[in-house]
Protein backbone atom coordinates (compact mmCIF):
# COMPACT_ATOMS: atom_id res chain seq x y z
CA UNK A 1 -24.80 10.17 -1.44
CA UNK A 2 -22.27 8.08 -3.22
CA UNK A 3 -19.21 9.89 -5.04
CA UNK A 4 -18.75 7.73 -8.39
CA UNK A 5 -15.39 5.69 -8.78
CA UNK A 6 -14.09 5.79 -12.38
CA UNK A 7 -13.19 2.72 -13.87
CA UNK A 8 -10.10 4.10 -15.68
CA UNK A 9 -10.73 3.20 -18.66
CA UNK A 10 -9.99 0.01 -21.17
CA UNK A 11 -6.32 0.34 -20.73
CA UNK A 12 -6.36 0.56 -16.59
CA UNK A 13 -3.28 -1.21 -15.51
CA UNK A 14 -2.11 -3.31 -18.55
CA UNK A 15 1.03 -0.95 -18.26
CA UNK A 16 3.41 -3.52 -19.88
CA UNK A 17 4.01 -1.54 -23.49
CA UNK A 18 3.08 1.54 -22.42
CA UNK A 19 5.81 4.36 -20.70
CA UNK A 20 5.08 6.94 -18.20
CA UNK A 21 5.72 10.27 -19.62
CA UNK A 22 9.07 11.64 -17.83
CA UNK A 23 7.51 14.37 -16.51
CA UNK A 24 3.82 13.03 -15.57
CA UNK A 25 1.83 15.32 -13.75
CA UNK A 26 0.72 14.23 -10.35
CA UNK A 27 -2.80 13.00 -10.19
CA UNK A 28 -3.01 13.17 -6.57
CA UNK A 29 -2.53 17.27 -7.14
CA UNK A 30 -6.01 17.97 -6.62
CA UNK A 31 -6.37 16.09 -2.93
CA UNK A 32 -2.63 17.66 -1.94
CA UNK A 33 -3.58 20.97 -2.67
CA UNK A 34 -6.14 21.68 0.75
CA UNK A 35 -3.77 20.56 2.82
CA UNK A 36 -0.58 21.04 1.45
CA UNK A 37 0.44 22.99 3.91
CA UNK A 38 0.43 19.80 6.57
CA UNK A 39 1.96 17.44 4.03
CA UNK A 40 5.11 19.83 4.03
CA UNK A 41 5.13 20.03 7.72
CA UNK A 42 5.39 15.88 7.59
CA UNK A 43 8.05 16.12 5.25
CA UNK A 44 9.43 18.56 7.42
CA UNK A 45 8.93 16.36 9.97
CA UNK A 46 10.25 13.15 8.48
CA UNK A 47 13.60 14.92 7.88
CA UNK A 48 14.02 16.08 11.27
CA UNK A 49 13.98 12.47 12.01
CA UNK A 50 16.43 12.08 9.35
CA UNK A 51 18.92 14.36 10.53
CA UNK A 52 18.61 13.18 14.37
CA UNK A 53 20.93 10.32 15.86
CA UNK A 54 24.14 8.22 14.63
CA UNK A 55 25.62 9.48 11.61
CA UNK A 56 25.31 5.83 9.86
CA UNK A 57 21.47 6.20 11.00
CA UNK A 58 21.70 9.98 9.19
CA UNK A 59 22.94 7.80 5.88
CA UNK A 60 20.70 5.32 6.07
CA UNK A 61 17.90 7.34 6.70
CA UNK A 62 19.13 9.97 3.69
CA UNK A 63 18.70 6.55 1.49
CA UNK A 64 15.59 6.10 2.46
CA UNK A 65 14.08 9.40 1.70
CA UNK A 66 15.43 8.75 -1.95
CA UNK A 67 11.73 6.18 -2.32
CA UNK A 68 9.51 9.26 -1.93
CA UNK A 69 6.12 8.11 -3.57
CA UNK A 70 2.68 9.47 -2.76
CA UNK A 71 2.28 9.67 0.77
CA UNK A 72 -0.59 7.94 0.48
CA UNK A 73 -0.82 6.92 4.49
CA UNK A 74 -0.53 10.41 5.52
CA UNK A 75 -2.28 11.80 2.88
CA UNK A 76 -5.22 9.87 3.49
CA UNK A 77 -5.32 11.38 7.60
CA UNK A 78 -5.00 14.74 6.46
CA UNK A 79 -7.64 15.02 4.38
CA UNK A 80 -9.94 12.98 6.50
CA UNK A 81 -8.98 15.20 9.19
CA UNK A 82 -9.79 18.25 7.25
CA UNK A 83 -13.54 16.92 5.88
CA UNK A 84 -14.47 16.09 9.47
CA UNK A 85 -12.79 20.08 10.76
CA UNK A 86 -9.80 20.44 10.59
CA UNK A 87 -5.97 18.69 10.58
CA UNK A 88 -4.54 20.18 13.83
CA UNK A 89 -0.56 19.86 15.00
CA UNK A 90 -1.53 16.43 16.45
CA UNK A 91 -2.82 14.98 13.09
CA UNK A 92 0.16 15.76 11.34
CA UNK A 93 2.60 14.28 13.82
CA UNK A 94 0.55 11.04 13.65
CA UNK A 95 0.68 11.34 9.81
CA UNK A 96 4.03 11.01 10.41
CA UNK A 97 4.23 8.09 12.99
CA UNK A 98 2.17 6.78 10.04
CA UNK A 99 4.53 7.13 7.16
CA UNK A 100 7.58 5.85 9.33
CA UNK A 101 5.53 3.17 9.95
CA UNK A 102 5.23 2.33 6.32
CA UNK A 103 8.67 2.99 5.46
CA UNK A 104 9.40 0.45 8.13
CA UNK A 105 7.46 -2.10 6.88
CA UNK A 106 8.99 -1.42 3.22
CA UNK A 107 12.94 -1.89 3.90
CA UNK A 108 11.84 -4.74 5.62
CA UNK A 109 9.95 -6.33 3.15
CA UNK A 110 12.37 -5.21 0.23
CA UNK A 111 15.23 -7.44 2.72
CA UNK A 112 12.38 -10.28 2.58
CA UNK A 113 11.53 -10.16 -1.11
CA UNK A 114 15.57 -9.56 -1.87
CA UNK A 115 14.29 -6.65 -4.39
CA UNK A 116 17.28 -4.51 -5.64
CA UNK A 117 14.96 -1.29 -6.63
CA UNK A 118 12.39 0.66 -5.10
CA UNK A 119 11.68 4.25 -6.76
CA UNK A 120 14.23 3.87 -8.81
CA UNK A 121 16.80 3.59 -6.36
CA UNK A 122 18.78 0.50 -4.46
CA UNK A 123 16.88 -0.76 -1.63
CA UNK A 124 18.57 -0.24 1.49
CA UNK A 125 19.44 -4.00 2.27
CA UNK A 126 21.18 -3.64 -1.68
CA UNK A 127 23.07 -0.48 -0.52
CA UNK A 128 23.59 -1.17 3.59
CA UNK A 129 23.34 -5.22 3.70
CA UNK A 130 20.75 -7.08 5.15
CA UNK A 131 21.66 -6.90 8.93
CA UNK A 132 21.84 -2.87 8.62
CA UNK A 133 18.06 -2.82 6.58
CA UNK A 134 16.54 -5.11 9.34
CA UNK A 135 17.92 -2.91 12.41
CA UNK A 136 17.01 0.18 10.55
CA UNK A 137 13.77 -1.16 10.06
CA UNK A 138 13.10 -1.82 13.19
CA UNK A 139 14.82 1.82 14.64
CA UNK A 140 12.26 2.78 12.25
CA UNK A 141 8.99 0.97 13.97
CA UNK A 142 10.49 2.92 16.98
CA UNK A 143 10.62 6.29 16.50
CA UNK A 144 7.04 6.01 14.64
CA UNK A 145 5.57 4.75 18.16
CA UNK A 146 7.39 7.00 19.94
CA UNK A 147 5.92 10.32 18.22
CA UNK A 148 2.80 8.74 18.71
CA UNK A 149 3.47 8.57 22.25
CA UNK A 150 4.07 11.94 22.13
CA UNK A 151 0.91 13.35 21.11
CA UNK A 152 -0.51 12.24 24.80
CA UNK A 153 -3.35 10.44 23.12
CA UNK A 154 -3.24 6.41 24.27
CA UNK A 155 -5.97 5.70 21.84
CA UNK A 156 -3.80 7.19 19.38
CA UNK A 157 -1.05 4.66 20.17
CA UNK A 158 -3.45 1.72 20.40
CA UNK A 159 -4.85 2.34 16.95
CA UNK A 160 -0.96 2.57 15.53
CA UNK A 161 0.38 -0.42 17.85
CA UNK A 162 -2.67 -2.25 16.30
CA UNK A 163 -2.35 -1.69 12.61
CA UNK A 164 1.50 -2.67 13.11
CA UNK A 165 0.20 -5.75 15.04
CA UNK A 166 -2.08 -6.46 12.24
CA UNK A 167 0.60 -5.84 9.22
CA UNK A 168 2.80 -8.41 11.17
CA UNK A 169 0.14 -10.86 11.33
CA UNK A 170 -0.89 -10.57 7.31
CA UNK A 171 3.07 -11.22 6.51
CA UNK A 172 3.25 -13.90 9.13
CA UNK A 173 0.12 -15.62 7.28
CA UNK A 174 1.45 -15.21 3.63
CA UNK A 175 4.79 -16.46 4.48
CA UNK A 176 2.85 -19.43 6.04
CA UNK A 177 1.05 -20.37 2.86
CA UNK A 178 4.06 -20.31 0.14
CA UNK A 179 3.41 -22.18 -2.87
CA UNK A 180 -0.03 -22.62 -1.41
CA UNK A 181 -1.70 -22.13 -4.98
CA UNK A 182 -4.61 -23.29 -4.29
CA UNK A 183 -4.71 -20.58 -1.62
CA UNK A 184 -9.17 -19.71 -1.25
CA UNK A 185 -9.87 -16.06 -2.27
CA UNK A 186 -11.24 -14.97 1.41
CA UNK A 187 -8.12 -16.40 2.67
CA UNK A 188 -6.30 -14.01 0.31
CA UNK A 189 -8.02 -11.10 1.20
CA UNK A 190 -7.98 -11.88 5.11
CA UNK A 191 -4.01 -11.84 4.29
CA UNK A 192 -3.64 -8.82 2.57
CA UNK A 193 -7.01 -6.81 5.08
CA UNK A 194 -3.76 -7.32 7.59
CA UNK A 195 -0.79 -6.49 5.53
CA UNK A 196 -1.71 -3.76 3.68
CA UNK A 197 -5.46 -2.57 4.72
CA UNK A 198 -4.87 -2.44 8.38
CA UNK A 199 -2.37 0.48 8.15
CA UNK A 200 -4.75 3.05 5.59
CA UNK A 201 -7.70 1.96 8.37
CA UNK A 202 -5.48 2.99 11.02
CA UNK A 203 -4.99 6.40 8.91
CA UNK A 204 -8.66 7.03 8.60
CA UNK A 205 -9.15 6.50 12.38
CA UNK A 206 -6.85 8.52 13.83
CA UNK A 207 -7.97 11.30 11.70
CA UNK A 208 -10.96 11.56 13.79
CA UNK A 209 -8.96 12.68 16.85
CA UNK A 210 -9.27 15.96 18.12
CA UNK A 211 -12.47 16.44 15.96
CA UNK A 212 -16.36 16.86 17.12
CA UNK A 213 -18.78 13.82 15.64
CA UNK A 214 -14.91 12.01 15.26
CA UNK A 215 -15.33 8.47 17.25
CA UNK A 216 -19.14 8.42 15.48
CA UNK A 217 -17.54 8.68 12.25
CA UNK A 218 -15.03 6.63 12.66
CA UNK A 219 -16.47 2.81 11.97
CA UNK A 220 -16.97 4.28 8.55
CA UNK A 221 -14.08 5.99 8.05
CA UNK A 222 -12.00 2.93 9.21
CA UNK A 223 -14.25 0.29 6.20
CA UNK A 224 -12.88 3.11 4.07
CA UNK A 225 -9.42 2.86 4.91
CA UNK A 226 -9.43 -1.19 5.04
CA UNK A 227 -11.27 -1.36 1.45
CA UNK A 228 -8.77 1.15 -0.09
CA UNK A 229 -5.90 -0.26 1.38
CA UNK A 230 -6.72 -3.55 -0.09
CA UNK A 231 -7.92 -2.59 -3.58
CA UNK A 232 -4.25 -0.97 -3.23
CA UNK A 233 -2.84 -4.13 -2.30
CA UNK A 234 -4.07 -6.06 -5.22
CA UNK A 235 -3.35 -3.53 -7.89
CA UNK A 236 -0.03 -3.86 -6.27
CA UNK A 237 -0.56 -7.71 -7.02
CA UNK A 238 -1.29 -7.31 -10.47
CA UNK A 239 1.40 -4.78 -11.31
CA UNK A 240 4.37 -7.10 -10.27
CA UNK A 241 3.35 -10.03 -12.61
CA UNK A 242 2.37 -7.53 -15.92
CA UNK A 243 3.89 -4.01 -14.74
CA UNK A 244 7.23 -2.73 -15.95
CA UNK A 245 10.26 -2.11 -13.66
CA UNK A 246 11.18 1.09 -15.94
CA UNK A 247 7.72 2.11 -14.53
CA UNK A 248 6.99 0.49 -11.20
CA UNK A 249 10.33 1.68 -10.30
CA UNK A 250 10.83 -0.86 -8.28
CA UNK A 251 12.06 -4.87 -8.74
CA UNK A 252 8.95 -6.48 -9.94
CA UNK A 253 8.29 -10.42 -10.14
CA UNK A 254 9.17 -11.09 -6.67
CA UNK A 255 5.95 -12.35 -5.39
CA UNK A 256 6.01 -15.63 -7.23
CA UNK A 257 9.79 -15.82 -6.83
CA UNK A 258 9.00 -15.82 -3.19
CA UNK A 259 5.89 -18.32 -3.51
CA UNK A 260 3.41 -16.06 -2.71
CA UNK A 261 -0.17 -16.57 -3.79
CA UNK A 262 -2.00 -13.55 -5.37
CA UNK A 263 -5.46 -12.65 -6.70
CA UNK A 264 -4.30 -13.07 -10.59
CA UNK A 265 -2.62 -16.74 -9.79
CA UNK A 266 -5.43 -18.02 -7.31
CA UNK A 267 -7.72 -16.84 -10.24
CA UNK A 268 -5.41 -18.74 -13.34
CA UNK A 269 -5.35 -21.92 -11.05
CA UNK A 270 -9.19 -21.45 -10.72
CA UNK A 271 -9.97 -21.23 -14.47
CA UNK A 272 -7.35 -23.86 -15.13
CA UNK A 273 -9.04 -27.56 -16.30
CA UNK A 274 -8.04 -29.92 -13.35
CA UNK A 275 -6.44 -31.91 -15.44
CA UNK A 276 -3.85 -29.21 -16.27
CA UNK A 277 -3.69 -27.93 -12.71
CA UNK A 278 -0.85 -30.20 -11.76
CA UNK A 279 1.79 -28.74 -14.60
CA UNK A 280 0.42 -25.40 -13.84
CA UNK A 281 1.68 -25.40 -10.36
CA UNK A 282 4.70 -27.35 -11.00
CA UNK A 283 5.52 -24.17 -13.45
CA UNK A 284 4.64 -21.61 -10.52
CA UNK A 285 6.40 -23.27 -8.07
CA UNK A 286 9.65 -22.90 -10.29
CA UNK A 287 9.37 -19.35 -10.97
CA UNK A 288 12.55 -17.11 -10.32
CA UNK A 289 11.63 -14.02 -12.11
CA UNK A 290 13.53 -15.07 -15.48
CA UNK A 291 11.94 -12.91 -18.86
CA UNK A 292 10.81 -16.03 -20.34
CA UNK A 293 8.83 -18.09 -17.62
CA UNK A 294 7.72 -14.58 -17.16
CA UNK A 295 6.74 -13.82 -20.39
CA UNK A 296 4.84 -17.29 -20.83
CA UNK A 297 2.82 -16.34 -17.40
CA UNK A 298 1.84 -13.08 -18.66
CA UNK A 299 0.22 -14.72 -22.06
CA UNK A 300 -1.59 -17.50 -19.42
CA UNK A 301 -2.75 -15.01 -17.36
CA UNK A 302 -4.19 -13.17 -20.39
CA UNK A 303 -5.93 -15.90 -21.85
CA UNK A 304 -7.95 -16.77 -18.66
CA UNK A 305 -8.49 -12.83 -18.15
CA UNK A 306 -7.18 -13.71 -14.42
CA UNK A 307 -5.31 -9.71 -14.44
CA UNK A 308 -8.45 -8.53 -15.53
CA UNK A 309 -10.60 -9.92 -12.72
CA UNK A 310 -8.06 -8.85 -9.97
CA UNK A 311 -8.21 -5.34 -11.47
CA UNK A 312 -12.30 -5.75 -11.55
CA UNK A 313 -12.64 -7.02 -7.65
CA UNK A 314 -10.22 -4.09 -6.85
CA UNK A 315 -12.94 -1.57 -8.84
CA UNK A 316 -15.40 -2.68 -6.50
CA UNK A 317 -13.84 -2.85 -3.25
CA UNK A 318 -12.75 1.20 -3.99
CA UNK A 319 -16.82 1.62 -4.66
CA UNK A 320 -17.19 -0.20 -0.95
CA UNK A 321 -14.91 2.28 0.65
CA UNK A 322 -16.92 5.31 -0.85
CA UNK A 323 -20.52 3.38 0.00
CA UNK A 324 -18.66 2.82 3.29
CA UNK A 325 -18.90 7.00 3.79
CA UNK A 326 -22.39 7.31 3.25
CA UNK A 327 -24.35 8.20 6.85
CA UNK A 328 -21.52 11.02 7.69
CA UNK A 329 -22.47 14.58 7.82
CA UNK A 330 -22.93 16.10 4.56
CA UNK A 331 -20.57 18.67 4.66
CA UNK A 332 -17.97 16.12 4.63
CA UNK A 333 -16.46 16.32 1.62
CA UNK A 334 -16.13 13.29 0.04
CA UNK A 335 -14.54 14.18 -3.04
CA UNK A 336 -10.64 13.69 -2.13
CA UNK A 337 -11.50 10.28 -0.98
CA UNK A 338 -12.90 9.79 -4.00
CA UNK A 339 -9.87 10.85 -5.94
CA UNK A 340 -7.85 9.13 -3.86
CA UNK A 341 -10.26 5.61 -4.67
CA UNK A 342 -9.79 6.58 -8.04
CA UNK A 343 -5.58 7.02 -8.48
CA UNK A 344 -5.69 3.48 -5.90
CA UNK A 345 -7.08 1.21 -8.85
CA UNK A 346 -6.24 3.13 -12.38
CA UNK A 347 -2.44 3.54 -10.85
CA UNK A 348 0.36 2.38 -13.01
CA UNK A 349 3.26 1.89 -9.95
């Protein structure tokens, strides 16, 4: 049976006027809680890793722990490991290959997008320079293979060395179609499966290692991961045209600076008369991330409700992953998932 995925309400996501209260309570609490204990051994984990090698790696790495966030990647494995028996020593090293994984593929991105914040704090490429983000991205990519090379489990590294493959191959694709704004919706969502999907899949599936029933849950347990990690992706989407860098956090407007092609825009270009579609992308084409041009996209993006419709396929692609669960064993407890579908598309950074 089904867990229900809220639909947040009328105000999901139009975060643009509204402030996050300084000391919000986390809505993840409830899913951390069961396995809390496992999410501090990752953290414990993570800075080991931090306080290993080259002291410039030590201050780099120190930097990098400043961007905190969810855990989302490692949070996801744990409790999947836990409905289908139990997270065991392995699952939480991989839940940390996982997250240094991520954290890879965010300084590097941050270098590629030229962002100066994420959580509040200087990227790394701001603080270190470009050459030291990209090498410490990559030193990064490293030591996440190598712990899971460690666990002695070579499907283990082939799911990993796959979702990385996969990330690389969704950023290779969008960087291909800049400024392509008449980019087709699959194509979108083939992009961002790869960039963004492929890594909470990979989460899901190596959950099921070490557990009994684990390889014949994991097909569904891997649609889970792909449609949550791509309802995440275009919330993401939608929150760097109309979100709020006091409450993202992080440097918002980049995508379009860059000439990337998201959900809202393929949708204004869409409901745009033809006639008008040649201005339109003219304008997109020039955007740098100024308040104004900004400003003016926000009210065109309103008017065709193009926000609104990202938010809406992102809704039902969180109701996929949770009809994706349906066939495993009832006691697997579906309800942190469900959560978790839940903060993914009503999130405000």
């Amino acid at each position: 049976m089904t867990v229900p995925v809220s639909h947040c309400g009328e105000g999901a996501v139009r975060v643009q006027h509204v402030a996050a209260p300084p000391q919000a309570p986390n809505p993840l609490s409830p899913v951390v809680a069961p396995v809390a204990a496992e999410m501090a051994r990752v953290e414990e984990l993570i800075r080991r890793e931090a306080d290993a090698g080259h002291p410039y790696v030590r201050a780099l790495f120190a930097h990098a722990l400043q961007f905190g966030g969810k855990r989302l990647r490692p949070l996801l494995l744990l409790v999947t490991a836990r409905g289908l028996g139990g997270a065991t020593e392995r699952h939480v090293r991989l839940a940390t290959a996982v997250e240094l994984l991520h954290t890879a593929t965010l300084v590097h991105d941050d270098v590629l997008d030229e962002a100066l914040l994420r959580r509040r704090s200087e990227t790394v490429h701001t603080r270190f320079g470009n050459e030291a983000a990209v090498l410490f991205g990559d030193y990064l990519f490293s030591r996440a293979f190598l712990l899971a090379a460690e666990v002695g489990s070579p499907r283990a590294w082939s799911i990993l060395t796959r979702a990385a493959q996969e990330t690389c191959l969704g950023e290779l694709a969008q960087t291909a179609r800049r400024h392509a704004f008449d980019l087709g919706e699959e194509e979108y969502l083939q992009i961002v499966r790869r960039k963004t999907g492929a890594l909470f899949a990979a989460a899901a599936e190596l959950a099921t290692l070490d557990v009994d029933g684990g390889p014949a849950a994991a097909p569904r347990l891997v649609q889970y991961g792909l449609h949550l990690g791509t309802a995440f992706q275009m919330v993401d989407d939608c929150l760097d045209l109309v979100g709020e860098e006091r409450e993202a956090g992080k440097t918002l407007g980049t995508d379009l600076a860059k000439g990337k092609s998201t959900l809202p825009v393929i949708r204004l270009v869409a409901e745009t008369p033809a006639g008008e579609r040649p201005a339109l992308r003219e304008f997109l084409a020039g955007m740098d991330g100024a308040a104004e041009p900004r400003r003016h996209l926000r009210e065109m993006l309103r008017e065709r409700g193009a926000v609104e419709y990202a938010l809406a396929r992102a809704r039902r692609l969180a109701e996929e992953a949770m009809a994706a669960l349906d066939g495993l064993p009832d006691g697997f407890d579906r309800a942190p998932l469900a959560l978790l579908a839940d903060y993914v598309t009503c999130r405000r950074a």
